[in-house]
PDB file of N, CA and C in Angstrom:
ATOM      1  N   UNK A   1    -133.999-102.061   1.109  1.00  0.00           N
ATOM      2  CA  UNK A   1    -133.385-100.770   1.281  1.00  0.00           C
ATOM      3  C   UNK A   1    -134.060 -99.920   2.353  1.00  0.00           C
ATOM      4  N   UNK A   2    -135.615 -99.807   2.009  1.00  0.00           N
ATOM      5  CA  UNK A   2    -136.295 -99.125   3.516  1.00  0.00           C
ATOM      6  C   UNK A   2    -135.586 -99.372   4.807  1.00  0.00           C
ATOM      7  N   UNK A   3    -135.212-100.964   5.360  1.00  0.00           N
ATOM      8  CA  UNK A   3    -134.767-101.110   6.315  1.00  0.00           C
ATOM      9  C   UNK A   3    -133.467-100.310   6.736  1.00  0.00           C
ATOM     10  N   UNK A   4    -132.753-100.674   5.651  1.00  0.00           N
ATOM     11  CA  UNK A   4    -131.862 -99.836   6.000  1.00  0.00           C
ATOM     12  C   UNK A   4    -131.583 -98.619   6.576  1.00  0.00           C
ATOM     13  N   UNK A   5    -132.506 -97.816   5.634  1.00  0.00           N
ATOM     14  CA  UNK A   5    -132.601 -96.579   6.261  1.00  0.00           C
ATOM     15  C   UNK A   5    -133.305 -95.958   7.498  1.00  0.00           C
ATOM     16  N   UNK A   6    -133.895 -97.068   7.868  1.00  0.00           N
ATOM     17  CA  UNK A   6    -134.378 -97.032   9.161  1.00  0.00           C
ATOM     18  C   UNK A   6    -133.709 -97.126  10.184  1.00  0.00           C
ATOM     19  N   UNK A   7    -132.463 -98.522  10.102  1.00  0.00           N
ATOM     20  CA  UNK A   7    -131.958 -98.664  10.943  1.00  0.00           C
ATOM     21  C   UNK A   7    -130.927 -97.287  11.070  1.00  0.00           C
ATOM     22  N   UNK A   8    -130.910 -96.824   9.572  1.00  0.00           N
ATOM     23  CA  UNK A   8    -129.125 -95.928   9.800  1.00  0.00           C
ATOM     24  C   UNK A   8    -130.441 -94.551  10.845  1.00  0.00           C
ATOM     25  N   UNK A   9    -131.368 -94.271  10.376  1.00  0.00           N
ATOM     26  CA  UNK A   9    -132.086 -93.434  11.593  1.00  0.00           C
ATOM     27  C   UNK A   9    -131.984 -93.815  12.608  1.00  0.00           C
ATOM     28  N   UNK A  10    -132.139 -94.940  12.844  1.00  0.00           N
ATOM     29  CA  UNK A  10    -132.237 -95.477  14.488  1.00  0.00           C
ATOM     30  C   UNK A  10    -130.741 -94.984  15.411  1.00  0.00           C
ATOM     31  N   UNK A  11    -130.123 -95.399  14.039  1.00  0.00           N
ATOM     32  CA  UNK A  11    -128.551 -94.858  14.913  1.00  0.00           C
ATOM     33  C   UNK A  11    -128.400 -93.871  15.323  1.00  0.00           C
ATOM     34  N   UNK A  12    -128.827 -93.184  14.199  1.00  0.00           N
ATOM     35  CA  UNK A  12    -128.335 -90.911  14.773  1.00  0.00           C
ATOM     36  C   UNK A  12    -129.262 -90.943  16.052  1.00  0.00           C
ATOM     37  N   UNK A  13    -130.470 -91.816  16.384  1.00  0.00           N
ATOM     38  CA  UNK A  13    -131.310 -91.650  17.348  1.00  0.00           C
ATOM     39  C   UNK A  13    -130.807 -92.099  18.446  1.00  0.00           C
ATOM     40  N   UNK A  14    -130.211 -92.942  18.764  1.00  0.00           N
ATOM     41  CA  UNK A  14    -129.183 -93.961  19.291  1.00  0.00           C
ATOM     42  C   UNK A  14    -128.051 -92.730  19.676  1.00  0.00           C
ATOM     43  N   UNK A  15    -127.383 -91.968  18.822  1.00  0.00           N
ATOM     44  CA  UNK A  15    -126.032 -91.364  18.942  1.00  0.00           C
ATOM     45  C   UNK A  15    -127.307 -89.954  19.350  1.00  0.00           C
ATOM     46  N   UNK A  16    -127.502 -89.831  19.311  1.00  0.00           N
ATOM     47  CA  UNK A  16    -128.383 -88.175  20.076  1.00  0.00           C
ATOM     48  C   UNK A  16    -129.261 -88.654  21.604  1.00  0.00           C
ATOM     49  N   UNK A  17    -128.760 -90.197  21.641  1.00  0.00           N
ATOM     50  CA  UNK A  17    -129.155 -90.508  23.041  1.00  0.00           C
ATOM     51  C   UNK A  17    -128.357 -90.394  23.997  1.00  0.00           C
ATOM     52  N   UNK A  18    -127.119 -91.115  23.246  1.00  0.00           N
ATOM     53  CA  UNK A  18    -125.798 -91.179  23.920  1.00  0.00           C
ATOM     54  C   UNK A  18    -125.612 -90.068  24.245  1.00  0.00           C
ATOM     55  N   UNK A  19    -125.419 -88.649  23.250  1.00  0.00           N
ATOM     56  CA  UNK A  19    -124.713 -87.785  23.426  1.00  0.00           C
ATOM     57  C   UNK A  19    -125.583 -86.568  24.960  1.00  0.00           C
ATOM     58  N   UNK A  20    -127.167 -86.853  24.760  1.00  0.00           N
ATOM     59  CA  UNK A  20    -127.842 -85.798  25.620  1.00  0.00           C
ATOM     60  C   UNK A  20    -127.488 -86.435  27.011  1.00  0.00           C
ATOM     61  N   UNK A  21    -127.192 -87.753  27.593  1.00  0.00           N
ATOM     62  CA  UNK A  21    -126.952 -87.839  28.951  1.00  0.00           C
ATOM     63  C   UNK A  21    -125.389 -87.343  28.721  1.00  0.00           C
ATOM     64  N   UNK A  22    -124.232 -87.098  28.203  1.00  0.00           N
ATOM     65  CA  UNK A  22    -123.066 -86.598  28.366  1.00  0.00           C
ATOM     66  C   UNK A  22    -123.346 -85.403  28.556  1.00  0.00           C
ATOM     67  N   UNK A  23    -124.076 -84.742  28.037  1.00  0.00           N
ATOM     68  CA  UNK A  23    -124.320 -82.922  27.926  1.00  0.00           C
ATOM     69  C   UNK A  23    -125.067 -83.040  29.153  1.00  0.00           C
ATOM     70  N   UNK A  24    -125.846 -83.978  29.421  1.00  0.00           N
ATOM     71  CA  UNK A  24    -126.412 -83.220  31.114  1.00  0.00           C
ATOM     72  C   UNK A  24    -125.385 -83.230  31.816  1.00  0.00           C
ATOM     73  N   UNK A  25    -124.549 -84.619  32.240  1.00  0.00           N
ATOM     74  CA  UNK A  25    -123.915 -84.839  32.828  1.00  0.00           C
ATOM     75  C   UNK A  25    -122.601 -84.171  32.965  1.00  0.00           C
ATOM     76  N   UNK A  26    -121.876 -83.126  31.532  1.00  0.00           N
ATOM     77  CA  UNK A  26    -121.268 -82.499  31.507  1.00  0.00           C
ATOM     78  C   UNK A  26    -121.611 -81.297  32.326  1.00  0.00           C
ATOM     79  N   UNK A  27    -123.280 -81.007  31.901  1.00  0.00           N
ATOM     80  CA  UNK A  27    -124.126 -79.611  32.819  1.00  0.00           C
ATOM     81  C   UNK A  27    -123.843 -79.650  33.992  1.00  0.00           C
ATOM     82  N   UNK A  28    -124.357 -80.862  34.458  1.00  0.00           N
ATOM     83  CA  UNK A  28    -124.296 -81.468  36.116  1.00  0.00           C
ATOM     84  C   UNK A  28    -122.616 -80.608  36.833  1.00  0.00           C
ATOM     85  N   UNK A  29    -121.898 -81.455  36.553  1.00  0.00           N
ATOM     86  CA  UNK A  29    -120.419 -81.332  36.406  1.00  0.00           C
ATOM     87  C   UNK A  29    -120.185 -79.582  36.695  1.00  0.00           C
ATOM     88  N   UNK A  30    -120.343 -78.824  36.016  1.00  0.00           N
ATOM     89  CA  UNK A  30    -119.708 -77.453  35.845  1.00  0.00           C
ATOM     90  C   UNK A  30    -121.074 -76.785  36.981  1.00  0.00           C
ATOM     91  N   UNK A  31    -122.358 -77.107  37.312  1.00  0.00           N
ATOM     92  CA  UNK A  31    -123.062 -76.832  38.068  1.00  0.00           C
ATOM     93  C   UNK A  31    -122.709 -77.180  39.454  1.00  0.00           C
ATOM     94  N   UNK A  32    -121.934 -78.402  39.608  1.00  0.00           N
ATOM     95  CA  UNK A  32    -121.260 -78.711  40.772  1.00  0.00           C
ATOM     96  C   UNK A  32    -120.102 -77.675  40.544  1.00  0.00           C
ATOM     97  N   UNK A  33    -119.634 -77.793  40.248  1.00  0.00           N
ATOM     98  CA  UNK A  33    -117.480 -76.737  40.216  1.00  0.00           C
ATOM     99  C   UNK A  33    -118.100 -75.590  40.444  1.00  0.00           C
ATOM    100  N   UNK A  34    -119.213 -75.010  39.788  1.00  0.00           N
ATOM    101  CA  UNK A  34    -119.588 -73.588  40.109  1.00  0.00           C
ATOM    102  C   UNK A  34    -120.290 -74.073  41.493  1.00  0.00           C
ATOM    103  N   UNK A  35    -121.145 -74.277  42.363  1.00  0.00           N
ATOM    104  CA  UNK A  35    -121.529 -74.012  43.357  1.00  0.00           C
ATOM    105  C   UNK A  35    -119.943 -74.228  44.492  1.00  0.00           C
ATOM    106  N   UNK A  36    -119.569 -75.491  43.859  1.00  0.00           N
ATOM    107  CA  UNK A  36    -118.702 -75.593  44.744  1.00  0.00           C
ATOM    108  C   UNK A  36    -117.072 -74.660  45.135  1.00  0.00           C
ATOM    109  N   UNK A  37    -117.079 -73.940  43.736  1.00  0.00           N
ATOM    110  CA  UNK A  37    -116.599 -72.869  43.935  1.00  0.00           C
ATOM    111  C   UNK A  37    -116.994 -71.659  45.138  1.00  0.00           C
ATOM    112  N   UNK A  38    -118.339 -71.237  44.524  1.00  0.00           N
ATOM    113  CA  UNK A  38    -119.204 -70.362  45.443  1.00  0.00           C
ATOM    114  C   UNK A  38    -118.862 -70.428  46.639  1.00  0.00           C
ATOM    115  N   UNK A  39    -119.211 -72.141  47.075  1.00  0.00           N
ATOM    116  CA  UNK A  39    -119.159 -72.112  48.673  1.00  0.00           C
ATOM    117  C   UNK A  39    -117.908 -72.058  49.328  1.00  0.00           C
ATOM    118  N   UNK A  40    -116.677 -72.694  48.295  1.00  0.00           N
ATOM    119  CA  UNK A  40    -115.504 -72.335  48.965  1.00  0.00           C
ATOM    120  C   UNK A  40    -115.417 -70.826  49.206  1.00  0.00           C
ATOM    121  N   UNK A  41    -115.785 -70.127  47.969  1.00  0.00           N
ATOM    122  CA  UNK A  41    -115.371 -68.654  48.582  1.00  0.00           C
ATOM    123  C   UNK A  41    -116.021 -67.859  49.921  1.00  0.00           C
ATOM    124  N   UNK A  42    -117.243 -68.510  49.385  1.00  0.00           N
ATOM    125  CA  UNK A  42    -117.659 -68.362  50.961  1.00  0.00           C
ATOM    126  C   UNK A  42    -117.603 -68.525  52.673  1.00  0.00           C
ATOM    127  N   UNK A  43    -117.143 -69.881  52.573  1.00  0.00           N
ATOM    128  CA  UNK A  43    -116.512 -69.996  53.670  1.00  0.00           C
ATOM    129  C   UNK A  43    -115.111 -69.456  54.121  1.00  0.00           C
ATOM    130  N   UNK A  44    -114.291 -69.253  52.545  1.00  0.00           N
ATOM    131  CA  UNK A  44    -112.893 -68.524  52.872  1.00  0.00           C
ATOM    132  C   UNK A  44    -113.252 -67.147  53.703  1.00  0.00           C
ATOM    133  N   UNK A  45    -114.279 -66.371  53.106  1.00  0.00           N
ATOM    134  CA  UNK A  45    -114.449 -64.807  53.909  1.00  0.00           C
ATOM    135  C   UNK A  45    -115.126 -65.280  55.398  1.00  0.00           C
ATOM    136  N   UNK A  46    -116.086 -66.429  55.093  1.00  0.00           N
ATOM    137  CA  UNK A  46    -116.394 -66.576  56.542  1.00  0.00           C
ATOM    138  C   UNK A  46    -115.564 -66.697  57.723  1.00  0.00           C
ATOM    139  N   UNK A  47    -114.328 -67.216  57.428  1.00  0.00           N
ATOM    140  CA  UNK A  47    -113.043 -67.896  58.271  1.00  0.00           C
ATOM    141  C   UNK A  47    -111.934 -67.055  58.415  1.00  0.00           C
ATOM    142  N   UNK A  48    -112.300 -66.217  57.768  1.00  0.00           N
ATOM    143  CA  UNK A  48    -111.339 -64.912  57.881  1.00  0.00           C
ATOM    144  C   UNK A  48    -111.678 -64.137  59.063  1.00  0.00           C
ATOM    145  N   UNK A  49    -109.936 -63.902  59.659  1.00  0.00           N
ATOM    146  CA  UNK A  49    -110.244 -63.589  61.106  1.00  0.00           C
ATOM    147  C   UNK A  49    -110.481 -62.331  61.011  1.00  0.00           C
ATOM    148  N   UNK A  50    -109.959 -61.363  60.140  1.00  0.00           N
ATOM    149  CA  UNK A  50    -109.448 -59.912  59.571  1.00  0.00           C
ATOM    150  C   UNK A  50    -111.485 -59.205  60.150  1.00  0.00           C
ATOM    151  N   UNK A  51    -112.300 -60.337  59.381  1.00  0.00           N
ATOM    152  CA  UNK A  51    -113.720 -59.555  59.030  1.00  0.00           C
ATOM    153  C   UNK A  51    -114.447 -59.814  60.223  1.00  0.00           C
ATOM    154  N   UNK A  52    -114.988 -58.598  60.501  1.00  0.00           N
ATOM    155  CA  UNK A  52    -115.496 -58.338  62.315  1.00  0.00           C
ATOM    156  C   UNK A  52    -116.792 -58.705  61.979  1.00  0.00           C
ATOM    157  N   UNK A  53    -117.508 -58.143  61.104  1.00  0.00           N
ATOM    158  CA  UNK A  53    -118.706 -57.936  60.656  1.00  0.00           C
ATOM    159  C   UNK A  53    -119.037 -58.539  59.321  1.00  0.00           C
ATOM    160  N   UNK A  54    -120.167 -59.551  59.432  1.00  0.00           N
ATOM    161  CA  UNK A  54    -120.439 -60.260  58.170  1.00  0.00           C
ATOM    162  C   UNK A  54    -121.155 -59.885  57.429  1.00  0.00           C
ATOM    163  N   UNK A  55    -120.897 -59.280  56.036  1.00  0.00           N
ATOM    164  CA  UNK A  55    -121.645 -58.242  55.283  1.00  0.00           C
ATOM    165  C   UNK A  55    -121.686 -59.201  54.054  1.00  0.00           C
ATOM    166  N   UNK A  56    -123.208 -59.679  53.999  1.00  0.00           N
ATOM    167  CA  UNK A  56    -124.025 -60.250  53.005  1.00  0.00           C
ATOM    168  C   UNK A  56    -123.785 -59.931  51.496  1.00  0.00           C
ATOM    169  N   UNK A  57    -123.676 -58.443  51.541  1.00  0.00           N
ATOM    170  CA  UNK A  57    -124.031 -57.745  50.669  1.00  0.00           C
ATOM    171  C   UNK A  57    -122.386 -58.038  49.515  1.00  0.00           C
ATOM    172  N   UNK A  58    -121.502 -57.771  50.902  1.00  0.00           N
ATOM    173  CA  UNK A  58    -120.107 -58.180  49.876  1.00  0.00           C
ATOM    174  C   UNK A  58    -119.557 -59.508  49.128  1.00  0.00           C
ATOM    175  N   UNK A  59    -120.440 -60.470  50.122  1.00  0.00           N
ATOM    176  CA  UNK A  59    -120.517 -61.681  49.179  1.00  0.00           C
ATOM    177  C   UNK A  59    -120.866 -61.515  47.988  1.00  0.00           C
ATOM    178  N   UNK A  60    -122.279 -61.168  48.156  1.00  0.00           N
ATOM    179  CA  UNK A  60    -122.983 -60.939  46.808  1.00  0.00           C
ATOM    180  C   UNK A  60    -122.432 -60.779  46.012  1.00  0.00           C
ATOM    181  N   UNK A  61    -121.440 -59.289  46.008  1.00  0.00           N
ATOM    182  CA  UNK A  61    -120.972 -59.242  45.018  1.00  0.00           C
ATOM    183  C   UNK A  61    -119.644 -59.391  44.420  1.00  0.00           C
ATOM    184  N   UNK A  62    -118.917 -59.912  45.475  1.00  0.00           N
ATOM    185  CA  UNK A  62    -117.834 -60.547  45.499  1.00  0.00           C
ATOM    186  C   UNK A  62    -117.680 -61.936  45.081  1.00  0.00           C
ATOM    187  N   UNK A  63    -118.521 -62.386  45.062  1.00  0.00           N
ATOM    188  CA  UNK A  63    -118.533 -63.893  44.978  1.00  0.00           C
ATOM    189  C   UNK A  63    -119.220 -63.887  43.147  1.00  0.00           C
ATOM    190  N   UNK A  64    -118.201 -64.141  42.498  1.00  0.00           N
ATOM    191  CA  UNK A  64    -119.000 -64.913  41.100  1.00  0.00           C
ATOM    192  C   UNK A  64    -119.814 -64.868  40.718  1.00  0.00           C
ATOM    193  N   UNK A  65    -121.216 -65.136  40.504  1.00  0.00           N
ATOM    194  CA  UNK A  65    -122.756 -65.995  40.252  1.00  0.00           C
ATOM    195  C   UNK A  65    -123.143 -66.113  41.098  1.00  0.00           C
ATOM    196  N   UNK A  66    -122.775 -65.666  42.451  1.00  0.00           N
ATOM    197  CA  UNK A  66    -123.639 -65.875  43.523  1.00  0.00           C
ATOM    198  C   UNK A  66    -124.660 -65.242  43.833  1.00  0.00           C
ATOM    199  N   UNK A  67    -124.999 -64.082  43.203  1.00  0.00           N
ATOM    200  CA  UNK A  67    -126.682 -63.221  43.494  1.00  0.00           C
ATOM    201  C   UNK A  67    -127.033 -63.845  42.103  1.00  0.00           C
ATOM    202  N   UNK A  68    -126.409 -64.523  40.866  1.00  0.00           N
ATOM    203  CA  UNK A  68    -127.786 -64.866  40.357  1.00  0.00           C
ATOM    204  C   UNK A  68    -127.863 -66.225  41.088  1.00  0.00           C
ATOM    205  N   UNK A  69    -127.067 -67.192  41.420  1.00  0.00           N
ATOM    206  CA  UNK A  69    -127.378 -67.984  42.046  1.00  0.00           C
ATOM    207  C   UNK A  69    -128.847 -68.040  43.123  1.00  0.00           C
ATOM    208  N   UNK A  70    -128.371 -66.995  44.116  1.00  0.00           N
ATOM    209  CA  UNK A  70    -128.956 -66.702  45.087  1.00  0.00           C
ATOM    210  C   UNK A  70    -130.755 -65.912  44.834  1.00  0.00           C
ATOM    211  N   UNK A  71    -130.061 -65.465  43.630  1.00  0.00           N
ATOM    212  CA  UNK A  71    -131.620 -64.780  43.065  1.00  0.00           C
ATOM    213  C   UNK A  71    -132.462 -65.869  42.500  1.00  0.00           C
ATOM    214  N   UNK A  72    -131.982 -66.803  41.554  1.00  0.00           N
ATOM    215  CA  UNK A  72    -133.074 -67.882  40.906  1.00  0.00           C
ATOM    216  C   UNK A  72    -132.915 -68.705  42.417  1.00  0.00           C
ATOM    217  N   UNK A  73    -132.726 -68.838  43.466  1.00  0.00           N
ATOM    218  CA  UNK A  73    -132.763 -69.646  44.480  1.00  0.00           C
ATOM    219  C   UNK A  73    -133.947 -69.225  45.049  1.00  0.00           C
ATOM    220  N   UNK A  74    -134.074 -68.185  45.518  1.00  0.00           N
ATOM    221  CA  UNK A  74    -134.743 -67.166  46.039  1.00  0.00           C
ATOM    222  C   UNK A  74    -136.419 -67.106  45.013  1.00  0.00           C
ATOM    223  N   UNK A  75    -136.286 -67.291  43.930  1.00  0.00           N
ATOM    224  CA  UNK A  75    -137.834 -67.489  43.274  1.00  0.00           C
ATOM    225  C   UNK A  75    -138.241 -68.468  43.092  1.00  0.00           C
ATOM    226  N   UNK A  76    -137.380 -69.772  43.208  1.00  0.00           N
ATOM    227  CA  UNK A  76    -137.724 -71.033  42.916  1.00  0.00           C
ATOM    228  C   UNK A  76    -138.371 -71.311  44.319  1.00  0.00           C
ATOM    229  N   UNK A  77    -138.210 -70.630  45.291  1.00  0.00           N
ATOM    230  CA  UNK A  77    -138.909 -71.014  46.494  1.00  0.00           C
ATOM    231  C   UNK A  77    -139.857 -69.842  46.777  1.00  0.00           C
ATOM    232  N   UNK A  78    -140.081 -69.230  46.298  1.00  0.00           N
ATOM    233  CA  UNK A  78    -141.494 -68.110  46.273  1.00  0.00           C
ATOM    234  C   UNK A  78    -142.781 -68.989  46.140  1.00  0.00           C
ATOM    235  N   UNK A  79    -142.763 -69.958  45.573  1.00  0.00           N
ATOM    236  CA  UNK A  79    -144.150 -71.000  46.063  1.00  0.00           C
ATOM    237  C   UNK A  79    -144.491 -71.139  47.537  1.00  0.00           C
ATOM    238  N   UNK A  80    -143.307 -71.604  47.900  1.00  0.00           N
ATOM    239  CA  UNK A  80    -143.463 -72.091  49.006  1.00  0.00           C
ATOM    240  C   UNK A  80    -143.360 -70.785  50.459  1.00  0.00           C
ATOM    241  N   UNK A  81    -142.729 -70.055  49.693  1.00  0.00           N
ATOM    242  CA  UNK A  81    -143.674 -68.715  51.107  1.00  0.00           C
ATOM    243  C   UNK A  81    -144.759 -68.518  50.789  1.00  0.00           C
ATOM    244  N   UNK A  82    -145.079 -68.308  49.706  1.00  0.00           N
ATOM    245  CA  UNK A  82    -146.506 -68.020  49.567  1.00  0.00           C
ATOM    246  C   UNK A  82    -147.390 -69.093  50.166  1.00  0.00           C
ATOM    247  N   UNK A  83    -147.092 -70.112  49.924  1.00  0.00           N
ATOM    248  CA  UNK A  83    -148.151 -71.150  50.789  1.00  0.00           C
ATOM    249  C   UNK A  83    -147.630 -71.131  52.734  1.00  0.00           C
ATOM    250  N   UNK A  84    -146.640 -71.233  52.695  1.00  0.00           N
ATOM    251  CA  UNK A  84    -146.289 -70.589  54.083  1.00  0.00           C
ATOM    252  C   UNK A  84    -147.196 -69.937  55.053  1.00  0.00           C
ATOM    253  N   UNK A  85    -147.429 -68.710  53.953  1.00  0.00           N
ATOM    254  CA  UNK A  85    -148.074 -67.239  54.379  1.00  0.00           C
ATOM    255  C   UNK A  85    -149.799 -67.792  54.458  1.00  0.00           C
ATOM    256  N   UNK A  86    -150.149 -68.747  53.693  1.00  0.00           N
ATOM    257  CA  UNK A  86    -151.460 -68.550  53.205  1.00  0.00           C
ATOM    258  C   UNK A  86    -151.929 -69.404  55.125  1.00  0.00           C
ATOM    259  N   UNK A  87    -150.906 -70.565  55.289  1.00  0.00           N
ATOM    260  CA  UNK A  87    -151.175 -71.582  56.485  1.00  0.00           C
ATOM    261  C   UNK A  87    -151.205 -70.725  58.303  1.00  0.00           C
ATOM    262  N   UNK A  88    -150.415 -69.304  58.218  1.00  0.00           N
ATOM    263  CA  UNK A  88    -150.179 -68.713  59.028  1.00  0.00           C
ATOM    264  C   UNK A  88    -151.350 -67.462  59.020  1.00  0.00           C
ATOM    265  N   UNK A  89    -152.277 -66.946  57.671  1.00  0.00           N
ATOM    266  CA  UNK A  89    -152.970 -66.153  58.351  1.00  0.00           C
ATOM    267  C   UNK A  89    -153.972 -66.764  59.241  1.00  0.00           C
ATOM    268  N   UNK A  90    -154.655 -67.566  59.498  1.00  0.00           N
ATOM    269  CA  UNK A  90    -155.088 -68.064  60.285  1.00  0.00           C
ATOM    270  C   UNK A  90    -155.347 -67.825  61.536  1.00  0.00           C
ATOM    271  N   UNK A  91    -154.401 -67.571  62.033  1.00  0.00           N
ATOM    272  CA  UNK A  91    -153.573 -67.527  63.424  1.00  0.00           C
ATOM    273  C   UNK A  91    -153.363 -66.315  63.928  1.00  0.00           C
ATOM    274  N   UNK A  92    -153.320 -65.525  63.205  1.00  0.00           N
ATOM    275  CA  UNK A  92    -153.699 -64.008  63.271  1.00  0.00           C
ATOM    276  C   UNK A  92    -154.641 -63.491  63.240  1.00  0.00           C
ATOM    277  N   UNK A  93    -153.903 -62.414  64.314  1.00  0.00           N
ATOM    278  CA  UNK A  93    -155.399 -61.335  64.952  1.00  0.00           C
ATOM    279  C   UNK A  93    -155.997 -60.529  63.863  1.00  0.00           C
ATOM    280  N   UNK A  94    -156.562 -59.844  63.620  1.00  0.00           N
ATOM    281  CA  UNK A  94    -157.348 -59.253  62.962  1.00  0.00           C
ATOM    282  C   UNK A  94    -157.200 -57.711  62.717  1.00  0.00           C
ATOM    283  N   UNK A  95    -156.205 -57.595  63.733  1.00  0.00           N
ATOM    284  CA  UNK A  95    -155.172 -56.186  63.204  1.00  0.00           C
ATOM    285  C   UNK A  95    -153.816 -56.016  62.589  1.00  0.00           C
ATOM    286  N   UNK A  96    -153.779 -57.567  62.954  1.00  0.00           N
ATOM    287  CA  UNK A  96    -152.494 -58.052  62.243  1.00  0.00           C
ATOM    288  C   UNK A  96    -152.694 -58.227  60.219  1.00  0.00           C
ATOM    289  N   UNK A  97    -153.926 -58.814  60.281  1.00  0.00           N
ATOM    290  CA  UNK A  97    -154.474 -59.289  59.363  1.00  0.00           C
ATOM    291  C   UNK A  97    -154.718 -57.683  58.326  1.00  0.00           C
ATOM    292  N   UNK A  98    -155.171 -56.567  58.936  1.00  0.00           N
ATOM    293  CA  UNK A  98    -155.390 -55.717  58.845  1.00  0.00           C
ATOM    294  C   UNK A  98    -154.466 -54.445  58.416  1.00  0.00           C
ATOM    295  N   UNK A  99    -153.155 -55.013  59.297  1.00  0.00           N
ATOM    296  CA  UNK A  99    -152.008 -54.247  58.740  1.00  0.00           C
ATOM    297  C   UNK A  99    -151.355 -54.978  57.621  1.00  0.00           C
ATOM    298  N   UNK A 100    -151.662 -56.376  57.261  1.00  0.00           N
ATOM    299  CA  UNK A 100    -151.073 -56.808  55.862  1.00  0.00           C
ATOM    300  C   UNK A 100    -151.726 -56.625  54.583  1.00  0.00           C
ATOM    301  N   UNK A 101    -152.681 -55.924  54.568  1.00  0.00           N
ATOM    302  CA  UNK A 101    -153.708 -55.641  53.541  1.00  0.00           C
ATOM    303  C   UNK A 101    -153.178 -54.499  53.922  1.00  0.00           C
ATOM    304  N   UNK A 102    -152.679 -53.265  54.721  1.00  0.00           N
ATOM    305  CA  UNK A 102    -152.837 -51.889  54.207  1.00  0.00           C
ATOM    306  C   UNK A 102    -151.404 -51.999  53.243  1.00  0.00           C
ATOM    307  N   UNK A 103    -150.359 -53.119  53.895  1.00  0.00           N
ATOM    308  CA  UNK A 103    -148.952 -53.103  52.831  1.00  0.00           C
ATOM    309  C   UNK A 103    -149.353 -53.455  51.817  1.00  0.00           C
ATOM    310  N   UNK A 104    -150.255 -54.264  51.530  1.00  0.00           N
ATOM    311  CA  UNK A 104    -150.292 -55.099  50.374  1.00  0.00           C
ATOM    312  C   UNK A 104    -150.834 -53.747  49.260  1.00  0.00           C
ATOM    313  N   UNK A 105    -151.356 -52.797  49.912  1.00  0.00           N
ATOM    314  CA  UNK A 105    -152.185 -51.842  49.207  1.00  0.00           C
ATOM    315  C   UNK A 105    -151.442 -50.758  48.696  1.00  0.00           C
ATOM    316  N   UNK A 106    -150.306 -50.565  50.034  1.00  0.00           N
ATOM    317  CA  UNK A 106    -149.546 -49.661  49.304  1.00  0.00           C
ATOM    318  C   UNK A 106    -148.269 -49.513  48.701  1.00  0.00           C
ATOM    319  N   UNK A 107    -148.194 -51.349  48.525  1.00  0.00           N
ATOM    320  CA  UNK A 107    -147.251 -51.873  47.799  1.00  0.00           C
ATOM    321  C   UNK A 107    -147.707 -51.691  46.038  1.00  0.00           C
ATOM    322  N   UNK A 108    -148.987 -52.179  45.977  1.00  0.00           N
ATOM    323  CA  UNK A 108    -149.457 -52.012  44.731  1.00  0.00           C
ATOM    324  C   UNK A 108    -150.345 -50.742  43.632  1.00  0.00           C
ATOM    325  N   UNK A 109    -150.037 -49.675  45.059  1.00  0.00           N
ATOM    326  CA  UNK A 109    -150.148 -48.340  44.369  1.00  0.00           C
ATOM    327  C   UNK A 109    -149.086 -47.342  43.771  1.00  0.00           C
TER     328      UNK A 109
END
């Protein structure tokens, strides 16, 4: 009888295997339709002859999910300016260096 009940565990383990690659893959899926939404709309205003001037700002908020899009986009790569920044002071003069410490100062007052 133990066995048994092992194996009938093994199954729900088995069926909660099956089911978590469908749920990513369902995730996947609607993560594609939504970006790929996004970008259609985006390129629709881009291609529009009507708009003289390309205003960022109306995407933003015209477009769906696109500032949170654009916002978790935007921090997921905050590593990588920061290391950016760290490879470039270097290279700088020392008044340069000088004026990013007075922002940094009176950013954090």
């Amino acid at each position: 009888m133990p066995k048994k009940a092992a194996s009938a565990g093994n199954e729900d383990e088995t069926k909660k295997d099956n089911e978590a690659p469908s749920n990513a893959n369902e995730k996947s899926e609607d993560e594609f339709s939504k970006l790929n939404r996004m970008l259609a709309a985006v390129l629709n205003y881009l291609s529009d002859d009507e708009v003289e001037e390309i205003d960022i700002e109306y995407l933003l908020t015209h477009t769906d999910g696109l500032r949170e899009w654009w916002d978790q986009y935007r921090e997921n790569n905050k590593k990588q300016i920061e290391e950016e920044i760290k490879k470039s002071l270097g290279s700088l003069s020392l008044e340069e260096l000088e004026s990013i410490r007075e922002q940094i100062k009176s950013n954090l007052s």
